[in-house]
Protein backbone atom coordinates (compact mmCIF):
# COMPACT_ATOMS: atom_id res chain seq x y z
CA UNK A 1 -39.86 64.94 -7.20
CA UNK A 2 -40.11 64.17 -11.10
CA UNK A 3 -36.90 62.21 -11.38
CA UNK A 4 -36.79 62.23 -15.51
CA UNK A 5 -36.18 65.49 -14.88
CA UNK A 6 -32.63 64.82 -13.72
CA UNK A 7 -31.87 62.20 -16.03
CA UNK A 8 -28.28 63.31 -16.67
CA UNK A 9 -27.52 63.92 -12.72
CA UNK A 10 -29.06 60.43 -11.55
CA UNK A 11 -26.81 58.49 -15.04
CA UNK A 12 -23.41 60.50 -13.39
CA UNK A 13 -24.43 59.34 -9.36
CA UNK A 14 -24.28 55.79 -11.37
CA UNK A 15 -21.34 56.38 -13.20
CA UNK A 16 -19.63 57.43 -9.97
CA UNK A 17 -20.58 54.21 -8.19
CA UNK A 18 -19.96 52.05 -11.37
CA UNK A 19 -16.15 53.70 -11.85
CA UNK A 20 -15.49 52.60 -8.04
CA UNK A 21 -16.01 49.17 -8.82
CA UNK A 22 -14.38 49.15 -11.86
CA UNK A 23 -11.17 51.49 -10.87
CA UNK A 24 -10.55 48.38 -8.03
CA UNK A 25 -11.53 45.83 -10.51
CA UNK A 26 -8.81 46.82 -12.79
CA UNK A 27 -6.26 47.67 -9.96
CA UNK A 28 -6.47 43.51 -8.61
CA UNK A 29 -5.64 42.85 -13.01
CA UNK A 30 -3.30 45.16 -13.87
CA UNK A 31 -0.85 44.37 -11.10
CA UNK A 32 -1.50 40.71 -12.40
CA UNK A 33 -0.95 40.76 -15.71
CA UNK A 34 -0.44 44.59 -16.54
CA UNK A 35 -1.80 47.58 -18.25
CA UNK A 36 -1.64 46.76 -21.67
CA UNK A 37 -3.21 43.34 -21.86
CA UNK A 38 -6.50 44.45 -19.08
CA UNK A 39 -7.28 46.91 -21.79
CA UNK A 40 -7.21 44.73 -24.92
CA UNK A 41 -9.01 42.50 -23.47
CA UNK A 42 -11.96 44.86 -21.07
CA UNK A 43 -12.57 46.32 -24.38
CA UNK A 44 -13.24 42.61 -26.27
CA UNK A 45 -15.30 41.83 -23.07
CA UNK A 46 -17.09 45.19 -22.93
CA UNK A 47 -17.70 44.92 -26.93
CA UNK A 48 -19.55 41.55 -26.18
CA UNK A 49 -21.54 42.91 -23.51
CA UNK A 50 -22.64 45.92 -25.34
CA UNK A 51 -23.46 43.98 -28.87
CA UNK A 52 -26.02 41.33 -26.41
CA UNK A 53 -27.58 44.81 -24.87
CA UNK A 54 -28.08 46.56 -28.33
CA UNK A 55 -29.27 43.37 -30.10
CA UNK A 56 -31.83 43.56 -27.46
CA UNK A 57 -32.16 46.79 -27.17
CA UNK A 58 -32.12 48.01 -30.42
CA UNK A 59 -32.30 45.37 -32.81
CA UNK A 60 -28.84 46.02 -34.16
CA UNK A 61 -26.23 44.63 -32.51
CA UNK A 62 -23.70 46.84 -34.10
CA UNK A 63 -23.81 50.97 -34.71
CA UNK A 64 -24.65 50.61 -38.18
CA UNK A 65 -27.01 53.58 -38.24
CA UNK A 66 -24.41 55.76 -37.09
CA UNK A 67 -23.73 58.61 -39.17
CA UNK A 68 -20.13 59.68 -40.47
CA UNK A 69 -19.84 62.24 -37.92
CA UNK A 70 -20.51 60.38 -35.02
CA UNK A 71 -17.72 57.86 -36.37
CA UNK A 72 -15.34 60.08 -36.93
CA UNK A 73 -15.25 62.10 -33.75
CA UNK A 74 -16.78 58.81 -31.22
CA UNK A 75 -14.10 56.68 -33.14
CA UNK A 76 -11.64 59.93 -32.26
CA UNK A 77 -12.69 60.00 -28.67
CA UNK A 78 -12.23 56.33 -28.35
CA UNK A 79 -8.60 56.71 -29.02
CA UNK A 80 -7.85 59.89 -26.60
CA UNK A 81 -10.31 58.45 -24.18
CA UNK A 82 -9.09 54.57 -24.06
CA UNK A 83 -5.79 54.29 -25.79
CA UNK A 84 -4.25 57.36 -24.63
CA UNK A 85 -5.75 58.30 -21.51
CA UNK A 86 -6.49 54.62 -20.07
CA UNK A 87 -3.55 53.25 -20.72
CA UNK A 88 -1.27 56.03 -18.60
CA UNK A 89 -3.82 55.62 -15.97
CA UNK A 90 -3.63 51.70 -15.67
CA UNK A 91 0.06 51.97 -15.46
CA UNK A 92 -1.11 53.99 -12.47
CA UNK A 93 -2.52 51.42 -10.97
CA UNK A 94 0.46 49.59 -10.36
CA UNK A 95 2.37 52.77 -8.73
CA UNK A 96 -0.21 54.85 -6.86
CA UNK A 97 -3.05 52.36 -6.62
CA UNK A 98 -6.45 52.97 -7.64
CA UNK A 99 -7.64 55.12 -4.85
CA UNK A 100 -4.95 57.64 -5.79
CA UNK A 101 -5.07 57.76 -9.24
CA UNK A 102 -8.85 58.26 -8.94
CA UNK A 103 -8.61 61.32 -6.69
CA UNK A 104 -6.18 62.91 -9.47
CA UNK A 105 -8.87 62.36 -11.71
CA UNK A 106 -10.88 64.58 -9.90
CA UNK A 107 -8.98 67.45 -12.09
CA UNK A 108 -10.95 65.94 -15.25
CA UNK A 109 -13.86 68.59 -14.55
CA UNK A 110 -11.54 71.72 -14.10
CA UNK A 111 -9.21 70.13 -16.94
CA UNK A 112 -12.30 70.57 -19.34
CA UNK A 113 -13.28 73.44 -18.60
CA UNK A 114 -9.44 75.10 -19.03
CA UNK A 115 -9.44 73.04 -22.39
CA UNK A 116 -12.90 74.45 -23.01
CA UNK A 117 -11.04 78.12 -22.54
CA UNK A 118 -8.10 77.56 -24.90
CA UNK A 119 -10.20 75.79 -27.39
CA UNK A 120 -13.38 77.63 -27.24
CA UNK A 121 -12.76 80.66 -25.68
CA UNK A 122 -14.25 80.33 -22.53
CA UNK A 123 -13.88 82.43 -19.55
CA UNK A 124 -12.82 81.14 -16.78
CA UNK A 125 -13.98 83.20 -13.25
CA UNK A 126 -12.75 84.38 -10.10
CA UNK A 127 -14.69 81.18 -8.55
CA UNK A 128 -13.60 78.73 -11.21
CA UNK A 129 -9.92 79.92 -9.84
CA UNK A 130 -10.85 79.40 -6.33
CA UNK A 131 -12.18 76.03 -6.95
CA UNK A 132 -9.41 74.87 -9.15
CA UNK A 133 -6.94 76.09 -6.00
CA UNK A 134 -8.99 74.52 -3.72
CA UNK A 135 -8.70 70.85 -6.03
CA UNK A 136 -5.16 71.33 -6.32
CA UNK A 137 -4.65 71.89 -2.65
CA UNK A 138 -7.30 68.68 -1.34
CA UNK A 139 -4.95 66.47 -3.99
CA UNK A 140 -1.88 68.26 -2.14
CA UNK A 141 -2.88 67.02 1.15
CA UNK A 142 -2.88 62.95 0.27
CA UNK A 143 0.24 62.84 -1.85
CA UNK A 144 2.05 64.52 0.37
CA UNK A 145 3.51 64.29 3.57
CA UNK A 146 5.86 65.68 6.49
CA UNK A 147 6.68 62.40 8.43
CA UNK A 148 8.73 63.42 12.07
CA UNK A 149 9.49 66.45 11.46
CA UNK A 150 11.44 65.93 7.89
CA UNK A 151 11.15 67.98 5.09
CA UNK A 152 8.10 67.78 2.70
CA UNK A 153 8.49 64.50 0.69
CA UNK A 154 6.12 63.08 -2.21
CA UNK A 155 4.17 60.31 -0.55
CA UNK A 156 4.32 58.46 -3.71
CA UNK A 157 6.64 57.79 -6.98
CA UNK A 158 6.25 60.77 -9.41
CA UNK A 159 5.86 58.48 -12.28
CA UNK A 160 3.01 57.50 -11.20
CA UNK A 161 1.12 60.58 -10.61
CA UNK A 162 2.36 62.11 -13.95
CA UNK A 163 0.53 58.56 -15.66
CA UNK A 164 -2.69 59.83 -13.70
CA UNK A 165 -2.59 63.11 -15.21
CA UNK A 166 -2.05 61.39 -18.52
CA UNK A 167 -5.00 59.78 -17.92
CA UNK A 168 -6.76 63.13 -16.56
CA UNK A 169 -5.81 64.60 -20.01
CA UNK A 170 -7.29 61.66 -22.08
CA UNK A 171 -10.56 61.37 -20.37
CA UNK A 172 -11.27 65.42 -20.12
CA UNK A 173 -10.26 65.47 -23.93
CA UNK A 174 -12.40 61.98 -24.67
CA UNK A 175 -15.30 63.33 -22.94
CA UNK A 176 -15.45 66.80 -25.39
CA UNK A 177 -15.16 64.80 -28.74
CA UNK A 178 -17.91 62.28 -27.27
CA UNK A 179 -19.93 65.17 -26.45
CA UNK A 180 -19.35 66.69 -29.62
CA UNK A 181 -19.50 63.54 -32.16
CA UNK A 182 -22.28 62.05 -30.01
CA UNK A 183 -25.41 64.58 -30.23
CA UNK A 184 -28.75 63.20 -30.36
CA UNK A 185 -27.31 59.40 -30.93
CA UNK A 186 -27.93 56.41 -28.45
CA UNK A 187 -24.98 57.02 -25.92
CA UNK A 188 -24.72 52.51 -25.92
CA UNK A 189 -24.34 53.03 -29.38
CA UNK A 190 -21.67 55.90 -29.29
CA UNK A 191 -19.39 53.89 -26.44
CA UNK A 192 -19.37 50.67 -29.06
CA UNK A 193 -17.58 52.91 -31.52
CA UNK A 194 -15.60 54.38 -29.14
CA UNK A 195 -14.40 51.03 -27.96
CA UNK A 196 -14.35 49.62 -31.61
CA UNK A 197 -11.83 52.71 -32.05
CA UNK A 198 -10.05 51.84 -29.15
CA UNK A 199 -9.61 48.36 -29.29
CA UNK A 200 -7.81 48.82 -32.92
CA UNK A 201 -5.45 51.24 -31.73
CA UNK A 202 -4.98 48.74 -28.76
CA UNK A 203 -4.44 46.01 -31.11
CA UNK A 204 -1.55 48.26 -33.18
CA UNK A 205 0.11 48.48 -30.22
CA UNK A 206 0.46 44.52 -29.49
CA UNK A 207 1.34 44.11 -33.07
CA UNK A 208 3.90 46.35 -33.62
CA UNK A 209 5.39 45.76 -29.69
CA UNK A 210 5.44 41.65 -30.30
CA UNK A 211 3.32 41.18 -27.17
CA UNK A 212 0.81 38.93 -29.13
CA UNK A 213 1.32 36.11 -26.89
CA UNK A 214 2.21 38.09 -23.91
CA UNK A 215 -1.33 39.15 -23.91
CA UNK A 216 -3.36 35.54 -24.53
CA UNK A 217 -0.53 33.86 -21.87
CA UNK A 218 -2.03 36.78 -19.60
CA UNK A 219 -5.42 35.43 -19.43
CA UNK A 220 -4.66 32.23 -17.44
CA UNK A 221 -4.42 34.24 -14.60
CA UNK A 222 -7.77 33.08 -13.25
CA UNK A 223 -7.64 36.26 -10.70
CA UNK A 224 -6.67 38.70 -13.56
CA UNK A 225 -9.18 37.39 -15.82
CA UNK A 226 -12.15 37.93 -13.01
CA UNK A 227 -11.36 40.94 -11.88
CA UNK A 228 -11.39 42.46 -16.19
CA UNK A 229 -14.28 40.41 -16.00
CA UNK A 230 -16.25 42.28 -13.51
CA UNK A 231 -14.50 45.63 -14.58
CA UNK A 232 -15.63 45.21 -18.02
CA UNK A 233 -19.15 45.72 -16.99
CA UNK A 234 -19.08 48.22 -14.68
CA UNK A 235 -16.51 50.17 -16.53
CA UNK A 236 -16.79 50.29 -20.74
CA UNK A 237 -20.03 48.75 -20.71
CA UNK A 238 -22.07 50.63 -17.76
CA UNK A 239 -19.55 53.26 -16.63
CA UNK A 240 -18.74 54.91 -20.03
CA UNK A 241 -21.84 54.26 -21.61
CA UNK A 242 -24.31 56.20 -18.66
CA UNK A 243 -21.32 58.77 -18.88
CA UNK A 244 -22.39 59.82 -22.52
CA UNK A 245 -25.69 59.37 -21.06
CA UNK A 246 -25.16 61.37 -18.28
CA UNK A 247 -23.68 64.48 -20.84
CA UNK A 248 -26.38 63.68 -23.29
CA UNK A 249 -29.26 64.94 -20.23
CA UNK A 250 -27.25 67.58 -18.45
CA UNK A 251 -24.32 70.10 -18.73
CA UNK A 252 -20.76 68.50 -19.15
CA UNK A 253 -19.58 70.22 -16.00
CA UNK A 254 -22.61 69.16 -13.96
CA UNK A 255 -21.69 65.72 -15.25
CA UNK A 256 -18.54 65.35 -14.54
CA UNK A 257 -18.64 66.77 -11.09
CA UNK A 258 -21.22 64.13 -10.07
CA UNK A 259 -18.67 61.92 -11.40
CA UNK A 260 -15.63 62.93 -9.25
CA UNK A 261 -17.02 61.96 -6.49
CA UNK A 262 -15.34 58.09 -6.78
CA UNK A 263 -12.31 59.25 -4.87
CA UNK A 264 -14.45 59.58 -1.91
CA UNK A 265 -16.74 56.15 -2.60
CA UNK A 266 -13.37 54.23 -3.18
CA UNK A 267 -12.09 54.84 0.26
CA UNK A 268 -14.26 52.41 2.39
CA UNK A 269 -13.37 49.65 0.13
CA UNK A 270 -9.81 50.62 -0.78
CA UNK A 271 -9.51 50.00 2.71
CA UNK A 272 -11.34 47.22 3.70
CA UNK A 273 -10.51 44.42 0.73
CA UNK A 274 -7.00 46.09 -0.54
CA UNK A 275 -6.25 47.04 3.79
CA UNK A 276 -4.60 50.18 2.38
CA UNK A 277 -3.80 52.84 5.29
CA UNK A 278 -6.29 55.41 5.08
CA UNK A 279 -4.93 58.74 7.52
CA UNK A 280 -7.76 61.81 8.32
CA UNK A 281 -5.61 63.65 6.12
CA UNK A 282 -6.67 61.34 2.76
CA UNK A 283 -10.04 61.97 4.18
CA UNK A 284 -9.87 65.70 4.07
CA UNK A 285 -7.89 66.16 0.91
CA UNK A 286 -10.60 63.80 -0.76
CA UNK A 287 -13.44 65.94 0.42
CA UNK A 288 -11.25 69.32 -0.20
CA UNK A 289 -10.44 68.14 -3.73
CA UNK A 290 -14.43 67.30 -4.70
CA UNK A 291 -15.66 70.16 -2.68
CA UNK A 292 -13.09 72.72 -5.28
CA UNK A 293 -14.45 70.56 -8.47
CA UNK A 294 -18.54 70.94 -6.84
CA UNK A 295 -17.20 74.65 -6.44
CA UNK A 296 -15.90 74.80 -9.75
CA UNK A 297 -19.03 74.63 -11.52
CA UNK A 298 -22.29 76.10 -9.05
């Protein structure tokens, strides 16, 4: 098998792996310290890593070939992608946990595709129907539950699930404007203005809430600080950057399929090191909800 040829597939198995160990990661900080200070300061740690890699790399530690395009829609999808959608889906974090909020991501691939329809006039297809049914109803099955008997009940607090589909919205919308500011450019490249982007319009929102010290009191937390630590890499640096990789080699859809598969690789370990209950029914809806989003786009 000529692997180069599926460049784009093998980048979005890694981003699937790499978004496991991030999305616990962040989970072990953010009920530390909170949302807003993991993701000031995973972008500052993700920034670092990336300027070592491209100074390497590229010779230039910083984009500064970039053209104004790729600035203005990257630095665009930085802000939907990281300030809007990651912060609503750290907050989830702390509701829902991470193996949750990660299977509600799995409506980022249908998500695009609808926004691709509005936006660009897509069609959407009998099948693409079936398969978004068939997501909705695999998500339906782990956040819900009849326990003895009762009526129906939500399995767990609303709020949280509607900051997952905030986060849904920002990384469906994120990952068009990457696509679409991003081109032929190096996808490292494109995720350092992306998280330059995002890490200002982080920084706004410390400044103008008063949580200056809030945030640099939050990284004593020894715990915290490891667990952004180890996020950092896997997620902004490794995660997001073979994501624009992975979109860069192969379709968007095919992409981000590949991609939702983390609900199911987060269940071994949500259950092992977090010792979250884990029924047949979260095993089921994860592989329903996938098996809809794989449907979605063959």
């Amino acid at each position: 098998m000529n692997y180069t040829n599926y460049t784009g597939e093998l980048a979005a198995v890694a981003v699937a792996f790499f978004w496991t160990i991030t999305a616990l990661s962040f989970e072990v900080a953010t009920k530390r310290i909170g949302s807003l200070a993991v993701n000031i300061t995973r972008l500052v740690f993700a920034m670092v890593f990336l300027s070592i890699f491209m100074w390497i790399y590229r010779g230039l530690p910083f984009p500064t070939d970039a053209s104004p395009h790729a600035w203005l829609w990257l630095s665009l999808s930085g802000l939907v992608g990281f300030v809007f959608g990651d912060y609503f889906l750290f907050h989830s974090y702390r509701l829902i946990s991470s193996r949750i909020a990660m299977l509600i991501m799995t409506f980022v691939p249908p998500v695009t595709a609808f926004l691709g329809w509005i936006v660009l006039g897509e069609m959407m297809t009998t099948q693409h129907l079936i398969g978004m049914t068939l997501t909705v109803s695999g998500i339906a099955l782990t956040i819900f539950a009849k326990p003895n008997g009762q009526k129906i009940q939500l399995k767990y607090p609303m709020k949280g699930l509607l900051y997952a589909f905030f986060g849904v919205l920002g990384q469906a919308g994120g990952l068009v404007l990457s696509k679409y500011g991003m081109m032929d450019y190096s996808p490292f490249a494109s995720t350092q203005i992306r998280i330059i982007a995002g890490a200002i319009g982080f920084g706004l929102i410390i400044a103008f809430t008063g949580k200056t010290m809030f945030v640099i009191n939050a990284l004593k937390n020894k715990t915290a600080l490891a667990g952004i630590t180890i996020g950092s890499f896997f997620g902004p640096f490794l995660g997001v950057s073979f994501s624009l990789l992975a979109i860069q080699n192969t379709s968007t859809g095919i992409a981000s399929t590949i991609m939702a598969l983390v609900p199911i690789l987060i269940i071994p370990p949500a259950a092992i090191f977090f010792k979250q209950r884990v029924t047949l029914l979260d095993y089921i809806g994860a592989v329903i909800s996938v098996g809809g989003v794989v449907m979605f786009f063959v």
